[in-house]
N, C-alpha and C. Protein backbone atom coordinates (compact mmCIF):
# COMPACT_ATOMS: atom_id res chain seq x y z
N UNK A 1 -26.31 -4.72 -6.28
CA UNK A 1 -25.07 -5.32 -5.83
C UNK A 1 -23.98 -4.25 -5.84
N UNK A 2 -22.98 -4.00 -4.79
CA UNK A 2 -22.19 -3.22 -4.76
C UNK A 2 -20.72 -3.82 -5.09
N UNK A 3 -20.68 -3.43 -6.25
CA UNK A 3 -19.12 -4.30 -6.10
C UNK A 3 -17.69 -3.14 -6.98
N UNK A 4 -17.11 -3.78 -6.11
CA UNK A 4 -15.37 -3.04 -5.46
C UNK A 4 -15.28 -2.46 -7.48
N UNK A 5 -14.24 -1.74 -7.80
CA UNK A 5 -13.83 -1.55 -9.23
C UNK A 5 -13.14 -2.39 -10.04
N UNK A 6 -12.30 -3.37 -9.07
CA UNK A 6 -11.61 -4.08 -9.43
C UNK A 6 -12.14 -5.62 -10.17
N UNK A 7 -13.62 -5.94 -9.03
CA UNK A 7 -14.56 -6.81 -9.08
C UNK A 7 -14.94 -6.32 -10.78
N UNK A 8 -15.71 -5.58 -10.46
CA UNK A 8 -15.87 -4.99 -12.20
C UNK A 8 -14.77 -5.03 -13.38
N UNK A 9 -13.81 -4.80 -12.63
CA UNK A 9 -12.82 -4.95 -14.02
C UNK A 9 -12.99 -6.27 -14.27
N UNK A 10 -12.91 -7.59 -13.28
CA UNK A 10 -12.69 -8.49 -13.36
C UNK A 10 -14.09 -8.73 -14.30
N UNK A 11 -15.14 -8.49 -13.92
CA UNK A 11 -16.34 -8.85 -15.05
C UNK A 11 -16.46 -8.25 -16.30
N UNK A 12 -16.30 -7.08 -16.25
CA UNK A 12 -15.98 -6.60 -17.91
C UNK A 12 -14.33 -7.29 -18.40
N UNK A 13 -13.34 -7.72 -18.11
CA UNK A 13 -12.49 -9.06 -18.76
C UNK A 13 -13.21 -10.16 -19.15
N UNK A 14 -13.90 -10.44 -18.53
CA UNK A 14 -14.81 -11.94 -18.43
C UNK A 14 -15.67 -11.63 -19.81
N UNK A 15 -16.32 -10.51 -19.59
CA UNK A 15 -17.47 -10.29 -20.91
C UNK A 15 -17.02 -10.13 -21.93
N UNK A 16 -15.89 -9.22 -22.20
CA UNK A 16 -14.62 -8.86 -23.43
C UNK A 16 -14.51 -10.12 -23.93
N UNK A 17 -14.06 -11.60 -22.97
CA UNK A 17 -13.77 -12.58 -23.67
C UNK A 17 -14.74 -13.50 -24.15
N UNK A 18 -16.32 -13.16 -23.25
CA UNK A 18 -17.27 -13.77 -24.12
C UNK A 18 -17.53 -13.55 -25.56
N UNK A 19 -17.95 -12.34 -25.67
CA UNK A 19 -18.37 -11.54 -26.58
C UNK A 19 -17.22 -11.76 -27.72
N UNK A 20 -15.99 -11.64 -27.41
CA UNK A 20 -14.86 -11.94 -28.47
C UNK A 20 -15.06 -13.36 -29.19
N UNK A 21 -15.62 -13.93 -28.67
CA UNK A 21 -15.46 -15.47 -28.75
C UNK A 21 -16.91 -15.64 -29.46
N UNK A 22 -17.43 -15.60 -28.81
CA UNK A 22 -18.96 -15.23 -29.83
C UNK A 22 -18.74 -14.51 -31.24
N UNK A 23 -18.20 -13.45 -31.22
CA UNK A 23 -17.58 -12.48 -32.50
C UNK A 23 -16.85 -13.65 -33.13
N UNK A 24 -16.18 -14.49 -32.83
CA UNK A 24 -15.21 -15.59 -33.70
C UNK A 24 -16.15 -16.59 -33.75
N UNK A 25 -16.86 -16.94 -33.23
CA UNK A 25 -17.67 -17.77 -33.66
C UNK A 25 -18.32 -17.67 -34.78
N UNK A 26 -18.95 -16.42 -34.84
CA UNK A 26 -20.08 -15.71 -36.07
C UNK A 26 -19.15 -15.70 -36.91
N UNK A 27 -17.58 -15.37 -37.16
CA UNK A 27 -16.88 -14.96 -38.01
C UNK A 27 -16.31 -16.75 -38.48
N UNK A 28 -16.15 -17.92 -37.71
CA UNK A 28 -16.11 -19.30 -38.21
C UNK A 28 -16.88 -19.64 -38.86
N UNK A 29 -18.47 -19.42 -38.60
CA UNK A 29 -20.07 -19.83 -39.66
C UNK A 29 -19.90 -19.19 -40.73
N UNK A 30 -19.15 -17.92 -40.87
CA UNK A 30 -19.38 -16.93 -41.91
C UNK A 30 -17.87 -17.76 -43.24
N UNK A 31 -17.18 -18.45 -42.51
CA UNK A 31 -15.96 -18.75 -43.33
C UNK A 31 -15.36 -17.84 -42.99
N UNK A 32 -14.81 -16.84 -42.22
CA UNK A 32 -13.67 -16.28 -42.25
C UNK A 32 -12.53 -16.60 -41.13
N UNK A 33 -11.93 -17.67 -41.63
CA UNK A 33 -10.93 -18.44 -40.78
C UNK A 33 -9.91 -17.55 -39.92
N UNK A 34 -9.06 -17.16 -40.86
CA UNK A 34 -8.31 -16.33 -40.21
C UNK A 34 -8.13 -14.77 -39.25
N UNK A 35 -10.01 -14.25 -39.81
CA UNK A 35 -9.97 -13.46 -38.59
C UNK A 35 -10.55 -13.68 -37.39
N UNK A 36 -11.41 -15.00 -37.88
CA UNK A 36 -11.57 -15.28 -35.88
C UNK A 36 -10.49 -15.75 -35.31
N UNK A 37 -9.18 -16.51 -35.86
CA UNK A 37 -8.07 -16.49 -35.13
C UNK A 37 -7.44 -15.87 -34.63
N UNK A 38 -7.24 -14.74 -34.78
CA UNK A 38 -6.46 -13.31 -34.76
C UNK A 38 -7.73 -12.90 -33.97
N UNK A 39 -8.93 -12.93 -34.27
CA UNK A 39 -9.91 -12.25 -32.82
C UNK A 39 -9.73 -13.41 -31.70
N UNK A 40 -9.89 -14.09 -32.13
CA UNK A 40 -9.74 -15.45 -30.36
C UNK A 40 -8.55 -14.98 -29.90
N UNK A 41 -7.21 -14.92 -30.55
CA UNK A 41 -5.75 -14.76 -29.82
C UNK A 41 -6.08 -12.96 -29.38
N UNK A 42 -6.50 -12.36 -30.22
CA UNK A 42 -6.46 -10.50 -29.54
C UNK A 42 -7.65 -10.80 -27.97
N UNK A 43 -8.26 -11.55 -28.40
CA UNK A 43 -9.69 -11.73 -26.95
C UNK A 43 -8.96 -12.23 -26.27
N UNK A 44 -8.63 -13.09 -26.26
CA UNK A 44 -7.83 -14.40 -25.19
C UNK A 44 -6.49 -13.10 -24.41
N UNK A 45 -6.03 -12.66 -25.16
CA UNK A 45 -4.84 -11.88 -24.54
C UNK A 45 -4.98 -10.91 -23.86
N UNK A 46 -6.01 -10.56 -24.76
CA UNK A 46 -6.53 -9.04 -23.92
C UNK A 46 -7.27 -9.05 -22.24
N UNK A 47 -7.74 -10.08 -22.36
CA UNK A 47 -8.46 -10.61 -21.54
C UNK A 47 -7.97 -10.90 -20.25
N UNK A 48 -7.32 -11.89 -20.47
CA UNK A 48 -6.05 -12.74 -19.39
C UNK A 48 -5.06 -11.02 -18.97
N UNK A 49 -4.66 -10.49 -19.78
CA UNK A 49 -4.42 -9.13 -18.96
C UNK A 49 -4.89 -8.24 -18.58
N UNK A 50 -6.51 -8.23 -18.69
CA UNK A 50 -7.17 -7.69 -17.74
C UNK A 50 -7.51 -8.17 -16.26
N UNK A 51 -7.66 -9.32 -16.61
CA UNK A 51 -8.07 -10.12 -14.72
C UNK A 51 -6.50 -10.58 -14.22
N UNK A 52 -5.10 -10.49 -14.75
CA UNK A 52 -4.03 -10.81 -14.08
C UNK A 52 -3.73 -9.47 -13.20
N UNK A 53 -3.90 -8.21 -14.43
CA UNK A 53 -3.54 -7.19 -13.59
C UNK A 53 -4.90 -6.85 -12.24
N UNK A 54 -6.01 -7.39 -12.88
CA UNK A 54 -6.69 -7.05 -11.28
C UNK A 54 -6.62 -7.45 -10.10
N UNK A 55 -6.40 -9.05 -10.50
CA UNK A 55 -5.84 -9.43 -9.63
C UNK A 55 -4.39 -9.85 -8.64
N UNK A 56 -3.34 -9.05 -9.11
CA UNK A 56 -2.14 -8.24 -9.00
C UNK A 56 -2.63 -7.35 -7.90
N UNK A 57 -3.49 -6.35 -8.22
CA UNK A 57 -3.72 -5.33 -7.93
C UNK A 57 -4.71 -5.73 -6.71
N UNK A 58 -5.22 -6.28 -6.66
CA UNK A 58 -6.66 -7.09 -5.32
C UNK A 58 -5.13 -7.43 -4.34
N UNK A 59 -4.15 -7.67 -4.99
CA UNK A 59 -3.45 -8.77 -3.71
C UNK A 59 -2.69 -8.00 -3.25
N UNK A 60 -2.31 -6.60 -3.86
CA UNK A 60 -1.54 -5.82 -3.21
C UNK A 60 -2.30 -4.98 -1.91
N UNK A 61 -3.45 -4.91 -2.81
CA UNK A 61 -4.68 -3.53 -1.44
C UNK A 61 -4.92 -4.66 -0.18
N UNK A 62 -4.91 -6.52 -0.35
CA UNK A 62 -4.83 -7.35 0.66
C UNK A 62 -3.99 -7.31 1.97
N UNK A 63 -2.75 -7.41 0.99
CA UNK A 63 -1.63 -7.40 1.34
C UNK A 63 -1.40 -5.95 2.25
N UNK A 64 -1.56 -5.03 1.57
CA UNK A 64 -1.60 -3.32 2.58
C UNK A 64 -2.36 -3.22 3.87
N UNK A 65 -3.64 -4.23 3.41
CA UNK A 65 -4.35 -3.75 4.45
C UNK A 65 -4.55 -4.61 5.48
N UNK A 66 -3.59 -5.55 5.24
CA UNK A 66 -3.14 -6.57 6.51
C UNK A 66 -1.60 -6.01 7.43
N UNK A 67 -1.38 -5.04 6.33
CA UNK A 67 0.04 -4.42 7.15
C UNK A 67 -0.86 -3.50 7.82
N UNK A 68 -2.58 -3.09 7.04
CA UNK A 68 -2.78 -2.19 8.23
C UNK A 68 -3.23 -1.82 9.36
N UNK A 69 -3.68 -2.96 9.17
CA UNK A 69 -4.28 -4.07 10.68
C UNK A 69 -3.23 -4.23 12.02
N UNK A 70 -1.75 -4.79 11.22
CA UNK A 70 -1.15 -4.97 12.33
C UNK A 70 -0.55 -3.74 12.60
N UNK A 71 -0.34 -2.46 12.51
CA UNK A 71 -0.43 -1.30 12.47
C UNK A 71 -0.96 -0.75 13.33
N UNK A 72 -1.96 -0.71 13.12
CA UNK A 72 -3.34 -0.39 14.10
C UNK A 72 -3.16 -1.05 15.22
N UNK A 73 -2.67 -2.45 15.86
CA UNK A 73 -2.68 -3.05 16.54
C UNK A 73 -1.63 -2.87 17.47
N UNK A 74 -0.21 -2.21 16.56
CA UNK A 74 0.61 -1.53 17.48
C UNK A 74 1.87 -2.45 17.30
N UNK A 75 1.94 -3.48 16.01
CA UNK A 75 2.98 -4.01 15.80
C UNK A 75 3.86 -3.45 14.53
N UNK A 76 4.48 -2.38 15.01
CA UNK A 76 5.33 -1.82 14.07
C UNK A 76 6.49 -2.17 12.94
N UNK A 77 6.57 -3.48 13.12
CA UNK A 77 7.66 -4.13 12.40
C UNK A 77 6.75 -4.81 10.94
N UNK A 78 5.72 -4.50 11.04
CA UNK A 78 5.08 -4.77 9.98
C UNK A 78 5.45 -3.72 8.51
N UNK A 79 5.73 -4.74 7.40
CA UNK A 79 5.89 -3.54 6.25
C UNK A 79 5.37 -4.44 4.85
N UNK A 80 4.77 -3.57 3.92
CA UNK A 80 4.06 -3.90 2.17
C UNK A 80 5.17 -4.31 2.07
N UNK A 81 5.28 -5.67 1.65
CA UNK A 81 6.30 -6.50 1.09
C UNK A 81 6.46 -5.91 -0.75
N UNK A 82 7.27 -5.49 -1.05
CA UNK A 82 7.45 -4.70 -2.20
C UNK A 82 8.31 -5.57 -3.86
N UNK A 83 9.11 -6.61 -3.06
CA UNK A 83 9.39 -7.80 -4.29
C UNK A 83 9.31 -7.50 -5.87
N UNK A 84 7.17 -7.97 -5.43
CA UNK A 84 6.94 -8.54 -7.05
C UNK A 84 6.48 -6.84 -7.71
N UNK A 85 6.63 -5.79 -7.19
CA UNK A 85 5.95 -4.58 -7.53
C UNK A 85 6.45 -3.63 -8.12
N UNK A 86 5.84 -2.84 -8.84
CA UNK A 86 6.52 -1.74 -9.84
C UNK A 86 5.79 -1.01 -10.33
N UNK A 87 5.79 0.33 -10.80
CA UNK A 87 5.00 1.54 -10.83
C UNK A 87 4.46 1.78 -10.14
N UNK A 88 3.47 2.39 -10.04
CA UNK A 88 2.40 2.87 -8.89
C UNK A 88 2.50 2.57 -8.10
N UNK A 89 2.13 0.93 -7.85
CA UNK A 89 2.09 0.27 -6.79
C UNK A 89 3.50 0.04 -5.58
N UNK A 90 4.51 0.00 -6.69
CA UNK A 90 5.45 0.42 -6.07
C UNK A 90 5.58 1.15 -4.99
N UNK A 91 5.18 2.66 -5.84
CA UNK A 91 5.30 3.64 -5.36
C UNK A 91 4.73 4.13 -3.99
N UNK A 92 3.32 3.41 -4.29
CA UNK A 92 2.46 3.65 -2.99
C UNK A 92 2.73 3.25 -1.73
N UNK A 93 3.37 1.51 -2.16
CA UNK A 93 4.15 1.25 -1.38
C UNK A 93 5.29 1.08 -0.38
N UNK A 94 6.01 1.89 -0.82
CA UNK A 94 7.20 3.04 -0.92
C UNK A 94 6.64 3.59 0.90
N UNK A 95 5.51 4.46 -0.14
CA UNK A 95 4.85 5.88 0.85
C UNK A 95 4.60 5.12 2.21
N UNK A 96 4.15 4.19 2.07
CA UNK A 96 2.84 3.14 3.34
C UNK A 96 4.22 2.84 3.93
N UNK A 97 5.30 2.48 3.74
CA UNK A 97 6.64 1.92 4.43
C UNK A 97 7.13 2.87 5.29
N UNK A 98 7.15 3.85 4.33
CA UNK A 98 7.86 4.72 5.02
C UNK A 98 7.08 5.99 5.80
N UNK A 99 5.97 5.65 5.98
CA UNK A 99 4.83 6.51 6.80
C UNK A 99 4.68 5.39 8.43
N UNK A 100 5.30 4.37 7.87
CA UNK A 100 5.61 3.18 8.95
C UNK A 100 6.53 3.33 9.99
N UNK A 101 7.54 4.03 9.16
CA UNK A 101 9.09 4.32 9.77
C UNK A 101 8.98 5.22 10.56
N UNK A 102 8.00 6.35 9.77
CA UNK A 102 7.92 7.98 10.74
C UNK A 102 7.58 7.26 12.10
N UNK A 103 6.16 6.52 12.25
CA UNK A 103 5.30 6.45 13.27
C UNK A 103 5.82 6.15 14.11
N UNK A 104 7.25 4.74 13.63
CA UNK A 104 7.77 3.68 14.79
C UNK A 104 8.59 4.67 15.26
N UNK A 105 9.36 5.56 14.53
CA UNK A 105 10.52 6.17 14.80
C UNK A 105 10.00 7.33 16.03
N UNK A 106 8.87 8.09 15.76
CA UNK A 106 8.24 8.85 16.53
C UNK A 106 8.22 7.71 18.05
N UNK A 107 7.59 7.40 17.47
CA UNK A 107 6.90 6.25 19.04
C UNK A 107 8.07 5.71 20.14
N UNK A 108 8.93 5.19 19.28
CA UNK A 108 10.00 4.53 19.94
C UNK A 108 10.91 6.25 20.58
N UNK A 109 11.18 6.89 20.05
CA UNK A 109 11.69 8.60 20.40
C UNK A 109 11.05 8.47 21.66
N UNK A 110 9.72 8.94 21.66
CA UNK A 110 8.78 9.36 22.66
C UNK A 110 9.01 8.46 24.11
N UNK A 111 8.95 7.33 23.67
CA UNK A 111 8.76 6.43 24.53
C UNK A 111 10.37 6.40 25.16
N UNK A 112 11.59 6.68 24.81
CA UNK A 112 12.66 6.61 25.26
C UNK A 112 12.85 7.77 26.13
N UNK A 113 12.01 9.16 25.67
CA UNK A 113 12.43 10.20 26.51
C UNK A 113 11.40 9.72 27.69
N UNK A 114 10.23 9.22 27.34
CA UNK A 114 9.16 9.34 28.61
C UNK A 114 9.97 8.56 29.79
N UNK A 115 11.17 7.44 29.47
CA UNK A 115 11.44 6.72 30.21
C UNK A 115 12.53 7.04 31.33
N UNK A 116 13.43 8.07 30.22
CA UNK A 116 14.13 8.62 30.95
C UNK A 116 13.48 10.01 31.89
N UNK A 117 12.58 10.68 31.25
CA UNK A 117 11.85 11.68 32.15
C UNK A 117 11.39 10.85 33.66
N UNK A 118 10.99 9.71 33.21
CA UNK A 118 10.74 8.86 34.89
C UNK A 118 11.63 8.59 35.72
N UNK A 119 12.71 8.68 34.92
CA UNK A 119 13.74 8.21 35.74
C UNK A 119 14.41 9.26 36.77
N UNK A 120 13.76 10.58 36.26
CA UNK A 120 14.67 11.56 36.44
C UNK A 120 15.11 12.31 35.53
N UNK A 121 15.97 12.14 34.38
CA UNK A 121 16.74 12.76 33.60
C UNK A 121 16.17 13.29 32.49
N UNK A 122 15.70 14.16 32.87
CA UNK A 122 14.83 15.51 32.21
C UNK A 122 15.48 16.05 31.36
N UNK A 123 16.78 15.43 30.42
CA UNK A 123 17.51 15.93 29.50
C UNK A 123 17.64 15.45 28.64
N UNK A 124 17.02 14.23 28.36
CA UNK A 124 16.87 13.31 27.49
C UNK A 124 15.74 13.71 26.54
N UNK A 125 15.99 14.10 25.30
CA UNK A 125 15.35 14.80 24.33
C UNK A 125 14.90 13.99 23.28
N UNK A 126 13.78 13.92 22.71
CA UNK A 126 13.28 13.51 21.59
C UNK A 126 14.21 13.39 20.05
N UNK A 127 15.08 12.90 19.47
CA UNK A 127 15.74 13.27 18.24
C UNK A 127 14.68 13.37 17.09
N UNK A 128 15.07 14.56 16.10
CA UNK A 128 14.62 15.49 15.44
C UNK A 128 14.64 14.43 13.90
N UNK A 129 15.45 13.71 13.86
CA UNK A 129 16.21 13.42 12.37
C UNK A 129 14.51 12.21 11.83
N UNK A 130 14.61 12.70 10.61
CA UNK A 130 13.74 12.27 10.30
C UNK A 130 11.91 12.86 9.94
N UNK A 131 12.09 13.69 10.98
CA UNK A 131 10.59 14.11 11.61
C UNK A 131 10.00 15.23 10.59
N UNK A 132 9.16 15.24 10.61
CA UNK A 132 8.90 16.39 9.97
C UNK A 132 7.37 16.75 9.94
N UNK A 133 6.31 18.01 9.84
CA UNK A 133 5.07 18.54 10.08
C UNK A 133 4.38 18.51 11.53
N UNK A 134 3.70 17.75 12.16
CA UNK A 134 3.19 17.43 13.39
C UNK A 134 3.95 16.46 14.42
N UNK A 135 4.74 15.44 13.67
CA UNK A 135 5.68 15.06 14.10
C UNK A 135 6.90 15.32 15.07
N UNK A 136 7.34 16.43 14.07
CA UNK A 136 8.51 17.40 14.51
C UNK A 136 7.59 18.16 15.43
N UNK A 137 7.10 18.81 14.98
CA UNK A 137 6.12 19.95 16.20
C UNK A 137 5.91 19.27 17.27
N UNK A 138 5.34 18.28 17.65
CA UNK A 138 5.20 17.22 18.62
C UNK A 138 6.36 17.11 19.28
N UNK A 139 7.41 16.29 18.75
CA UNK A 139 8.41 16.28 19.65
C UNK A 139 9.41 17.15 19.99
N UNK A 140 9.07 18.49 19.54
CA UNK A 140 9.83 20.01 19.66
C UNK A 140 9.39 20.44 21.00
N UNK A 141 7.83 20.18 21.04
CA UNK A 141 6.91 20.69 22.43
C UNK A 141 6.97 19.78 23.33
N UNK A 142 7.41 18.34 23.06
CA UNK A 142 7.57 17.29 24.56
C UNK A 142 9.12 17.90 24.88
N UNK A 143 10.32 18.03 23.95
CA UNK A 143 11.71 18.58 24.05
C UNK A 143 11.87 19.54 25.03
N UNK A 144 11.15 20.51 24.61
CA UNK A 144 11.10 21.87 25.21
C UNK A 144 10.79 21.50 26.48
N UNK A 145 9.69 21.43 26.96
CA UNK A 145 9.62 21.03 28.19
C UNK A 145 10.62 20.28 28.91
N UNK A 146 10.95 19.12 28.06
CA UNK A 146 11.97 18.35 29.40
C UNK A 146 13.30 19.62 29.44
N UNK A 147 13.41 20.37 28.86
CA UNK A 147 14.81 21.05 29.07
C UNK A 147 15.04 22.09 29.85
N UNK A 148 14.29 22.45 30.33
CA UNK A 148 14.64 23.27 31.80
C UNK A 148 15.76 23.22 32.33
N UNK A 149 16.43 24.71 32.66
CA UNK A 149 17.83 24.10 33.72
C UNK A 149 17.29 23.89 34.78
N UNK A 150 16.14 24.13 35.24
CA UNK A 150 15.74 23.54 36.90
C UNK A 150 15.54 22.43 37.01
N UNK A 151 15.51 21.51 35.83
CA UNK A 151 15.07 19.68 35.74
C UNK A 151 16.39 19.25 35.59
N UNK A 152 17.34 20.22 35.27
CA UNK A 152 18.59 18.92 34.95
C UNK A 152 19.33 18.20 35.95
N UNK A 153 19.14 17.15 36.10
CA UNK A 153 20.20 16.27 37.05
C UNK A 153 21.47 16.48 37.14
């Protein structure tokens, strides 16, 4: 069976709280009251925050990878809803947003000069702000070209 890490976390939580509980059990037959209480409440807790945070964490990589679907599909207004999130996930989220912004921002650029290049007005340049690695290089080399003084209207 191949299963995800998270799947696993979720089963080693599950077993932590068997096994804990079993451990308090043996420790109720034995008479020792008060440390299977203190093991049931450390199992029980430990536990429940292992499968909350996995599944936290399952709904965020859901959640991403339905922004990255519509992405792919070419609907740019899509973005990781960021709300309930913090640390990492945050963070990652952050990145995926704003790797969103480059693309639309590129695309929508491109697509404004291509429109005006049809039109004629071969002076209408790609803006720079924002851009940066292949991006920028990209729209430096569509720029260049439209700027010829022999193209200008």
């Amino acid at each position: 069976m191949n299963m995800s890490s998270l799947s696993k976390l979720g089963v080693f939580g599950f077993l932590q709280a068997v096994f804990g509980f079993v451990g308090a059990t043996l420790a109720i037959q034995s008479g020792y009251y008060s440390i299977s209480a203190a093991l049931c409440v450390a199992v029980a807790l430990s536990s429940a925050g292992i499968i909350f945070n996995a599944l936290r964490i399952r709904s965020f990589l859901l959640r991403s990878a339905r922004v990255g679907e519509a992405i792919a599909a070419g609907d740019f207004s899509a973005r990781v809803d960021l709300t309930q999130e913090h640390g990492l996930m945050l963070e990652v989220g952050h990145r995926l947003n704003d790797l969103i912004d480059v693309n639309d921002a590129f695309v929508r650029e491109a697509a404004l000069a291509m429109t005006a290049a049809s039109e004629g007005r071969f002076y209408r340049k790609i803006r720079p702000e924002g851009m940066r690695g292949a991006f920028l290089a990209s729209l430096t080399t569509v720029s260049a070209g439209s700027a010829g003084p022999d193209r200008c209207a």
